[in-house]
PDB file of N, CA and C in Angstrom:
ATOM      1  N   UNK A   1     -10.965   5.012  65.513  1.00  0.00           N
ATOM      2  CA  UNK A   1     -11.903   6.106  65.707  1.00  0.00           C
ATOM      3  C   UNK A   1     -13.315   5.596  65.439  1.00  0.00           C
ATOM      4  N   UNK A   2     -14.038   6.147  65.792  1.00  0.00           N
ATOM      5  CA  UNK A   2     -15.171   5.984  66.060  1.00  0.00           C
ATOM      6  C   UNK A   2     -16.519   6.810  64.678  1.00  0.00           C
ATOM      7  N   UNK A   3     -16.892   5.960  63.805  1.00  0.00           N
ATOM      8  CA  UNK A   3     -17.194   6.779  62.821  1.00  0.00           C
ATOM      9  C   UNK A   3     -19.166   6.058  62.576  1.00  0.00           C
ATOM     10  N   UNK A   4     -20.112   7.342  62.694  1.00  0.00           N
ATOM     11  CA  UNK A   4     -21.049   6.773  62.613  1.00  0.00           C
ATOM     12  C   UNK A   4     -21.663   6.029  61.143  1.00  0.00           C
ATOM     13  N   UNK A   5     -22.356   4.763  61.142  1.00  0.00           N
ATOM     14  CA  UNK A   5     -22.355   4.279  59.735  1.00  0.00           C
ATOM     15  C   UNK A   5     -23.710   5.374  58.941  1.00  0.00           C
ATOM     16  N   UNK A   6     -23.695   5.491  58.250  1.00  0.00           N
ATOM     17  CA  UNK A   6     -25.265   6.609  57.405  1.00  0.00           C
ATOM     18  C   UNK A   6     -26.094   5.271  57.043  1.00  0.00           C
ATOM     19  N   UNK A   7     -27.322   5.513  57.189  1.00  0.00           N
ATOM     20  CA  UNK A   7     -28.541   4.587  56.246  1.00  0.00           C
ATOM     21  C   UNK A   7     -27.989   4.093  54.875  1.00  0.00           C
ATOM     22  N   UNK A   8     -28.243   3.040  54.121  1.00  0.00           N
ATOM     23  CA  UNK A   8     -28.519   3.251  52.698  1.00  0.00           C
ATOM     24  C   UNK A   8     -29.234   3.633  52.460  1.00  0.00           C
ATOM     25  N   UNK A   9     -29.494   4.230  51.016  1.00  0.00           N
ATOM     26  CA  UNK A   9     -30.598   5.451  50.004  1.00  0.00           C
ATOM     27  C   UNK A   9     -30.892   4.282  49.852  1.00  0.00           C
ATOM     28  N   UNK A  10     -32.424   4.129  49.590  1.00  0.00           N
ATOM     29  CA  UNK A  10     -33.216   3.400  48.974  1.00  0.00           C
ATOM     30  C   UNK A  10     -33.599   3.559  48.051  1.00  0.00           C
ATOM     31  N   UNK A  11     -33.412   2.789  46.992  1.00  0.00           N
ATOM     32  CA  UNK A  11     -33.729   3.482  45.485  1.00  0.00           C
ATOM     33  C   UNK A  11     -35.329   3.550  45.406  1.00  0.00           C
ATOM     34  N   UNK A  12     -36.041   4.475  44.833  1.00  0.00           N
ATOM     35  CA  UNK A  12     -37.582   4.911  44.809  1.00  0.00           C
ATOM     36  C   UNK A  12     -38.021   4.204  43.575  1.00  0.00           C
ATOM     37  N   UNK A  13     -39.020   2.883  43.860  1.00  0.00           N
ATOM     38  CA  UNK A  13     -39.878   2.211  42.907  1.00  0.00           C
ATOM     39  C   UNK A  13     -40.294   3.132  41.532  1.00  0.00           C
ATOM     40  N   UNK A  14     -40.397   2.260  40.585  1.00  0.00           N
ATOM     41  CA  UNK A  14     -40.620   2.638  39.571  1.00  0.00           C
ATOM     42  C   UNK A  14     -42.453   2.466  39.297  1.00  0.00           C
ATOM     43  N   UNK A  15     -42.713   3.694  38.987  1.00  0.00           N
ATOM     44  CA  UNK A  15     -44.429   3.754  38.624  1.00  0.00           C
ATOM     45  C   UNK A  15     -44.837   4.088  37.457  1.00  0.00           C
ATOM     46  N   UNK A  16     -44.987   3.478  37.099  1.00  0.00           N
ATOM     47  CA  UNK A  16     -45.987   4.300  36.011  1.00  0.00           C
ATOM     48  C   UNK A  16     -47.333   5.314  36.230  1.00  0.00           C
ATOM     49  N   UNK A  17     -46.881   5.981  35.126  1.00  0.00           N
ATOM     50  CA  UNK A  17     -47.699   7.388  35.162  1.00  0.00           C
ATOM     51  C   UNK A  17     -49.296   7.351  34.424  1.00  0.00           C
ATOM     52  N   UNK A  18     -50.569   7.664  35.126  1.00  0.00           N
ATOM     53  CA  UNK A  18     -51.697   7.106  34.432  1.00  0.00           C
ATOM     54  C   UNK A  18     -52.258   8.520  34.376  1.00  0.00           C
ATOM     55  N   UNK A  19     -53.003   9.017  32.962  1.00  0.00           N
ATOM     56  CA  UNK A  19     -53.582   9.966  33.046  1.00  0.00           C
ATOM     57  C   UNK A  19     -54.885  10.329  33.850  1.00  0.00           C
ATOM     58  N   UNK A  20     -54.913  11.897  34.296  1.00  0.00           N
ATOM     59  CA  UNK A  20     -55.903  11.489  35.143  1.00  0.00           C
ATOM     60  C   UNK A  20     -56.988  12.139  34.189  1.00  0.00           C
ATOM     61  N   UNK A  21     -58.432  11.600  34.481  1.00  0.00           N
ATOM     62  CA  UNK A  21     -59.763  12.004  34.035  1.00  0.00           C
ATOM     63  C   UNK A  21     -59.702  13.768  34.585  1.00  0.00           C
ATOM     64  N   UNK A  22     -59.910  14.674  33.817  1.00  0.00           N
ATOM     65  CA  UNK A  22     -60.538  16.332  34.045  1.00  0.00           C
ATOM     66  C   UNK A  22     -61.716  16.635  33.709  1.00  0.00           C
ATOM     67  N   UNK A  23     -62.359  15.599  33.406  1.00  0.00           N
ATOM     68  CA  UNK A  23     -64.183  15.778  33.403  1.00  0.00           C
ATOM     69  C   UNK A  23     -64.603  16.158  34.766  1.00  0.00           C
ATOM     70  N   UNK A  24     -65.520  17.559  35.424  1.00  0.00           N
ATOM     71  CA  UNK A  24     -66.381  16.902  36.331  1.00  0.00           C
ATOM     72  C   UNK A  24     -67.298  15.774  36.219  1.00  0.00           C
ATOM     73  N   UNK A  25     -67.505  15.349  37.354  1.00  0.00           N
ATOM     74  CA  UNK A  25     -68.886  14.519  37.262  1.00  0.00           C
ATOM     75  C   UNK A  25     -70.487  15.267  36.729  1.00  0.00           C
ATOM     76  N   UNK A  26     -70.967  14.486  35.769  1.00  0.00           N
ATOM     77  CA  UNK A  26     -72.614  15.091  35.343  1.00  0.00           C
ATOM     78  C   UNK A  26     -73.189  15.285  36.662  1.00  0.00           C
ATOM     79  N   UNK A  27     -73.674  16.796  36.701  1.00  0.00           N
ATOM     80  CA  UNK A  27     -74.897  16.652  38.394  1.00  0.00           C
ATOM     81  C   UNK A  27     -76.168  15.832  37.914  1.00  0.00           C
ATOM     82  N   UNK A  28     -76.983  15.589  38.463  1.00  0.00           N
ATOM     83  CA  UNK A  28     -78.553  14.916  38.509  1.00  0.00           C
ATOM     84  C   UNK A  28     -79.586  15.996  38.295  1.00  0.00           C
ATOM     85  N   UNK A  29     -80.025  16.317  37.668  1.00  0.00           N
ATOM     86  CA  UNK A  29     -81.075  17.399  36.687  1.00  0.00           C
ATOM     87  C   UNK A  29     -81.947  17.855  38.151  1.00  0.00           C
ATOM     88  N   UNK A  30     -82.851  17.401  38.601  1.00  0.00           N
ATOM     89  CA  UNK A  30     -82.970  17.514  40.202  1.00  0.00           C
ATOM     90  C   UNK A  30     -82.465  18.431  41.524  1.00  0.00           C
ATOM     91  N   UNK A  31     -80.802  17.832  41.628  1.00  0.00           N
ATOM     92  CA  UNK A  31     -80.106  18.274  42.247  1.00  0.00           C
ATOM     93  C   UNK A  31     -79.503  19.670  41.812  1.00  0.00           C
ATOM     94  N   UNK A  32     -79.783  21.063  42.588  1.00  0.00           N
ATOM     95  CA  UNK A  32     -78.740  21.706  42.775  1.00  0.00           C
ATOM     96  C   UNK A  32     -77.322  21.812  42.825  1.00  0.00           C
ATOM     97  N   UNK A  33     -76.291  22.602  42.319  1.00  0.00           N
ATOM     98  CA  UNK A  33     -74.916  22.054  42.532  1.00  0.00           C
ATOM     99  C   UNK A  33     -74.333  22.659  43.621  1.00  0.00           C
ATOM    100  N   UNK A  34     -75.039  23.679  43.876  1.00  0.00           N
ATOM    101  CA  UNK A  34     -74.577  23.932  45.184  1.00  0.00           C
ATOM    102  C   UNK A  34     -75.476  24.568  46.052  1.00  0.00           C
ATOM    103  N   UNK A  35     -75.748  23.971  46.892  1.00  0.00           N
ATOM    104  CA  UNK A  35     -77.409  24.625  47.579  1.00  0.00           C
ATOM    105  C   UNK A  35     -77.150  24.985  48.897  1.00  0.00           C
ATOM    106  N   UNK A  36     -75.637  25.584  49.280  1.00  0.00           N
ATOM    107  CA  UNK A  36     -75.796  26.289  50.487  1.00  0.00           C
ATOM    108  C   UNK A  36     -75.059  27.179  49.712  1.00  0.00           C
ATOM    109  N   UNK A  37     -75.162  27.950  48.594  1.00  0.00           N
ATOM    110  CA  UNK A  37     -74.559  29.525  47.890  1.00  0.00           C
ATOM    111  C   UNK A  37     -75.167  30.276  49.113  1.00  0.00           C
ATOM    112  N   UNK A  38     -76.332  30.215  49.239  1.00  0.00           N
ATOM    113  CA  UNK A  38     -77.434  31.545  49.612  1.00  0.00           C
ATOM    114  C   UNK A  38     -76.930  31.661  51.255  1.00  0.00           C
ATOM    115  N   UNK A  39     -76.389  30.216  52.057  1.00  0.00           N
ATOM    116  CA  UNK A  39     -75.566  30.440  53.628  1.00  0.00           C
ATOM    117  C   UNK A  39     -74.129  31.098  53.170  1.00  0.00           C
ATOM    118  N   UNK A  40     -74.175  31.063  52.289  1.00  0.00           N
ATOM    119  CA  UNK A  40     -72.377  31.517  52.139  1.00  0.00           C
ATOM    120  C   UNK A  40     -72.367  32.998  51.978  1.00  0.00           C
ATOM    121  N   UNK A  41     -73.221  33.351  51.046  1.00  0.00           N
ATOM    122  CA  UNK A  41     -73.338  34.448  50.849  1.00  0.00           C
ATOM    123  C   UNK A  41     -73.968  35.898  52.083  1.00  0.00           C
ATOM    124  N   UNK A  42     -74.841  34.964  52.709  1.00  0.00           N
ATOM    125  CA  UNK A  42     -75.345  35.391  54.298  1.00  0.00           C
ATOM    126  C   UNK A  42     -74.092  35.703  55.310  1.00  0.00           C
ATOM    127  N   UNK A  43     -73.467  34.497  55.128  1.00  0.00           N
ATOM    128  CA  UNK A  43     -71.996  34.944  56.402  1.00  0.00           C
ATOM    129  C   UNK A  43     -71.173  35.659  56.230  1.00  0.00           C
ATOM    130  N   UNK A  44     -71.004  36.130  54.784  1.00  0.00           N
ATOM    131  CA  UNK A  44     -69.920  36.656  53.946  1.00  0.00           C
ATOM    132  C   UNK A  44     -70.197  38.032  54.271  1.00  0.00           C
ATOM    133  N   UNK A  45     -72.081  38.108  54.129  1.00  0.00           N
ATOM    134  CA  UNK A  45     -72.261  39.656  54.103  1.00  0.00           C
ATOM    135  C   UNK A  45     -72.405  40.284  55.821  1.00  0.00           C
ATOM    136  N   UNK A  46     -72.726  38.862  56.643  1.00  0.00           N
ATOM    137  CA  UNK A  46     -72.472  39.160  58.045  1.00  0.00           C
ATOM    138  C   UNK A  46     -71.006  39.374  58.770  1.00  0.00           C
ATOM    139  N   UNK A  47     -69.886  39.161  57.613  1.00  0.00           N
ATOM    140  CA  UNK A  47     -68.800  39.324  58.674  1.00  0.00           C
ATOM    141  C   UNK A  47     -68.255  40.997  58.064  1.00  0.00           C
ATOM    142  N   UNK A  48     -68.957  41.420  57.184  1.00  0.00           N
ATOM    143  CA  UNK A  48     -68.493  42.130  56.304  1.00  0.00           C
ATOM    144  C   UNK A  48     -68.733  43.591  56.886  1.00  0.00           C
ATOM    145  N   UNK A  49     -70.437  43.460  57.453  1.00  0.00           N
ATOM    146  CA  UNK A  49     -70.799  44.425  58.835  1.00  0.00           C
ATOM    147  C   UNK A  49     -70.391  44.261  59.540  1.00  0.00           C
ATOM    148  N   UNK A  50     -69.824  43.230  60.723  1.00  0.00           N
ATOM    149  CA  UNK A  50     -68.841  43.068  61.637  1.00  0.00           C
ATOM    150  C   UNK A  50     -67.345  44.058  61.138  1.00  0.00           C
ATOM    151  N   UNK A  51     -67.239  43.467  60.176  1.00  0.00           N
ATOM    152  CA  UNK A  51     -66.325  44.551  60.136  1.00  0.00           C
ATOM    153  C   UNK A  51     -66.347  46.583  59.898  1.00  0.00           C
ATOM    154  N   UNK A  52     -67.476  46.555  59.439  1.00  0.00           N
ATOM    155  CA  UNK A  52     -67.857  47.626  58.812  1.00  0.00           C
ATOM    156  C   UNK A  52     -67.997  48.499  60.373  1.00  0.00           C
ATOM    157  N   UNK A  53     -68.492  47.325  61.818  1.00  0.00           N
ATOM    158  CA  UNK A  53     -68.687  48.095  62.799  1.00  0.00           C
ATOM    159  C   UNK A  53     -67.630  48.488  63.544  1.00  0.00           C
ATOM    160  N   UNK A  54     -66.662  47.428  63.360  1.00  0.00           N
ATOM    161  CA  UNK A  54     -65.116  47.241  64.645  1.00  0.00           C
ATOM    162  C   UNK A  54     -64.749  48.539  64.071  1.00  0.00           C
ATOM    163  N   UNK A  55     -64.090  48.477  62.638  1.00  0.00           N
ATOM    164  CA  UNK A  55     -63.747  50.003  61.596  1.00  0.00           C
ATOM    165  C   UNK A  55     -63.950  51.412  62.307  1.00  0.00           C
ATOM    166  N   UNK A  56     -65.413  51.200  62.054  1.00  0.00           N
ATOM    167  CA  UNK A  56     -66.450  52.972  62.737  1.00  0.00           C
ATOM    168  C   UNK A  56     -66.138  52.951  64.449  1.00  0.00           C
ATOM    169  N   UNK A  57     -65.841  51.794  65.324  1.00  0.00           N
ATOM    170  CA  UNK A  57     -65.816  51.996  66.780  1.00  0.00           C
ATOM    171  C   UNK A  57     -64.189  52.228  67.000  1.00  0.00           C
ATOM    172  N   UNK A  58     -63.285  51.790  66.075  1.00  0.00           N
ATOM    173  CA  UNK A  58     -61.849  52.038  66.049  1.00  0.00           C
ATOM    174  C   UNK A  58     -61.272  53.562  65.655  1.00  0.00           C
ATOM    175  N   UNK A  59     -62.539  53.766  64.722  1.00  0.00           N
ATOM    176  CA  UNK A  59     -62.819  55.550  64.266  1.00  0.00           C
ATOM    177  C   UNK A  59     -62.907  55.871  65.382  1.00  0.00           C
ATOM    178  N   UNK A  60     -63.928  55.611  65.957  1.00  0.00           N
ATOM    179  CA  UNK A  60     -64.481  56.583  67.044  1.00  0.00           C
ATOM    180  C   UNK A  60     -63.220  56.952  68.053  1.00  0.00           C
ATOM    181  N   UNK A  61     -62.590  55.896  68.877  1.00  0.00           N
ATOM    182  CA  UNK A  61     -61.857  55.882  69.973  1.00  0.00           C
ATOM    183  C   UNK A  61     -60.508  56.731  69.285  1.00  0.00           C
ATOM    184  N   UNK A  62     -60.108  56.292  68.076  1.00  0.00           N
ATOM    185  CA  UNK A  62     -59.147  57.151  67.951  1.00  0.00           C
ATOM    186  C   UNK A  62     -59.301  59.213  67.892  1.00  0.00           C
ATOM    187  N   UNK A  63     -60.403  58.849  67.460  1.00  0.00           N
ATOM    188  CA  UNK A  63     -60.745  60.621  67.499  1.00  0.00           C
ATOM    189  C   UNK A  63     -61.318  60.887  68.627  1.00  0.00           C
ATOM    190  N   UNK A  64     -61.392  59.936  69.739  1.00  0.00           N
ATOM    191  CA  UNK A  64     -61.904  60.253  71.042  1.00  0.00           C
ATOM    192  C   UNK A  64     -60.365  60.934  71.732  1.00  0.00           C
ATOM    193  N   UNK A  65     -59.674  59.658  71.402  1.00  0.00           N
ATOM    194  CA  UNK A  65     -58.306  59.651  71.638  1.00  0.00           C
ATOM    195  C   UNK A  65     -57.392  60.909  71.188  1.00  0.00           C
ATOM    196  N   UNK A  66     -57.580  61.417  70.424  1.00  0.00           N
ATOM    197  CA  UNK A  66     -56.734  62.972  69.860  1.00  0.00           C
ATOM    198  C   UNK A  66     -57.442  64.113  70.299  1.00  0.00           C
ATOM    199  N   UNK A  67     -59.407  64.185  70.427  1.00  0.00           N
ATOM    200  CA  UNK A  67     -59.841  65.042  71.290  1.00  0.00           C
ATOM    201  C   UNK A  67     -59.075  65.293  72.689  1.00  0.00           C
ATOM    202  N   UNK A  68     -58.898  64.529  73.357  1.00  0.00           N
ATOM    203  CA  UNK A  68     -58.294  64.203  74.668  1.00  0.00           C
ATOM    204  C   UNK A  68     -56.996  65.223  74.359  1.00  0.00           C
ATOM    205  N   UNK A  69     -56.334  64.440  74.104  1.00  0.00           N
ATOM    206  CA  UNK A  69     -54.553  64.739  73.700  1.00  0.00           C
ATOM    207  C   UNK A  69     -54.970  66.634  73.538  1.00  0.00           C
ATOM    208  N   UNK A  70     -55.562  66.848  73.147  1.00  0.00           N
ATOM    209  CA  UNK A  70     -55.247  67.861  72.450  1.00  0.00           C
ATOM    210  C   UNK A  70     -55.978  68.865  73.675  1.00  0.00           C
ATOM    211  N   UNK A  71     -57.110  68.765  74.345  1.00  0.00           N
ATOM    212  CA  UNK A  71     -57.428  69.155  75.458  1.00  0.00           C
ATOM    213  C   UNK A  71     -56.613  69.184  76.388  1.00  0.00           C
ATOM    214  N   UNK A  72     -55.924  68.004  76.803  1.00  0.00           N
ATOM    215  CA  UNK A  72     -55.265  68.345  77.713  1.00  0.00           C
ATOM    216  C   UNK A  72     -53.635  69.004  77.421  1.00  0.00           C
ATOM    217  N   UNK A  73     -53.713  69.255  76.041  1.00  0.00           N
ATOM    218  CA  UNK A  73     -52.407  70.133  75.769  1.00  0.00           C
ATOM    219  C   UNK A  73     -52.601  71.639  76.325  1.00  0.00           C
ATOM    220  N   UNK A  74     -53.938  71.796  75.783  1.00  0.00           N
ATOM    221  CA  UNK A  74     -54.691  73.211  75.989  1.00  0.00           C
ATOM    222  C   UNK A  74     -54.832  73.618  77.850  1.00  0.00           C
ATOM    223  N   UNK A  75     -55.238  72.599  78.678  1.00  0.00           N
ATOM    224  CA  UNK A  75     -55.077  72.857  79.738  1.00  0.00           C
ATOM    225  C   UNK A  75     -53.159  72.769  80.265  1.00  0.00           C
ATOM    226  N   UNK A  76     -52.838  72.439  79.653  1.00  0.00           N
ATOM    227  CA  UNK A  76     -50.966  72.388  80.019  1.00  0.00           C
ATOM    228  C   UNK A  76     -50.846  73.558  80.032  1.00  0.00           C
ATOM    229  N   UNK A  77     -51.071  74.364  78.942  1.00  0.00           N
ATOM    230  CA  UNK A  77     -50.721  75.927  78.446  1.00  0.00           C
ATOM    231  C   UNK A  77     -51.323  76.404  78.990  1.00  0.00           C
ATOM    232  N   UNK A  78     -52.769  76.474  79.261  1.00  0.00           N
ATOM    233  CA  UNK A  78     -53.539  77.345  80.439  1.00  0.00           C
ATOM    234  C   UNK A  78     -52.799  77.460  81.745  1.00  0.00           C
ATOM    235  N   UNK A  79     -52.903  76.221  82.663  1.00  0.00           N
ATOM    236  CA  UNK A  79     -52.120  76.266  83.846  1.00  0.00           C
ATOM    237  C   UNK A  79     -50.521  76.367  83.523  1.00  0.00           C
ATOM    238  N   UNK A  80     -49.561  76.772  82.752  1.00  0.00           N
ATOM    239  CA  UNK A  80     -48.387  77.099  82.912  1.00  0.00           C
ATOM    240  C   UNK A  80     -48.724  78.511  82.659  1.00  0.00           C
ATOM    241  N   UNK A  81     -49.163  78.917  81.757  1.00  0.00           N
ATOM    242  CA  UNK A  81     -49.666  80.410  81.668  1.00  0.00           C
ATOM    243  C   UNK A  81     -50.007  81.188  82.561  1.00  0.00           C
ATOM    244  N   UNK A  82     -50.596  80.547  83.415  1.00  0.00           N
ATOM    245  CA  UNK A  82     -51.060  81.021  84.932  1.00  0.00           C
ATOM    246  C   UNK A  82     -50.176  81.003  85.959  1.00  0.00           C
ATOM    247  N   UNK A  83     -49.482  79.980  86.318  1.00  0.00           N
ATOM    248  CA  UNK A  83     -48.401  80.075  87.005  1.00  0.00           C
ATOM    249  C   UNK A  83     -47.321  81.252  86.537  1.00  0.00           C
ATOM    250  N   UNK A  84     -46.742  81.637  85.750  1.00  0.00           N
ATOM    251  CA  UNK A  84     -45.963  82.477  85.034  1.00  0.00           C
ATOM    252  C   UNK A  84     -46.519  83.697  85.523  1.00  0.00           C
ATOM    253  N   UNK A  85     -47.853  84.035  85.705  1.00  0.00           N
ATOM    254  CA  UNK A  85     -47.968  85.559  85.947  1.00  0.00           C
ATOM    255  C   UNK A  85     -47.972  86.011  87.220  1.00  0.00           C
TER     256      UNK A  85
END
């Protein structure tokens, strides 16, 4: 019979373990640490009205959307009402 052979496991090298440094680095007295805050904070508050607008235009259409519905329920009942008499 016909039997497929498997890989050998390769046994995984032995490492040693080195601690790592958790200091940040000192910034340069000069340098800012982060000097695009003030773009971040700009896009953050620009997507934030983007959203604030999609929201109010998703308002809108849906209560455009149930005005409708509900009009044309009112004309259903009008014209069956009429037919009937």
């Amino acid at each position: 019979m016909l039997r497929p052979k498997l890989p050998d496991i390769p046994t995984p090298p032995t490492t040693t373990v080195t601690p790592q440094q958790t200091q940040a680095p000192a910034s340069s007295a000069g340098h800012p640490v982060a000097p695009y805050v003030g773009v971040g904070v700009g896009a953050v508050a620009a997507v934030v009205v983007v959203g604030i607008v999609l929201t109010a235009l998703l308002a809108a259409v849906a209560v455009s959307a149930v005005s409708v519905a509900i009009a044309a329920v009112v004309l259903r009942s009008l014209v069956s009402s009429a037919h009937k008499r």
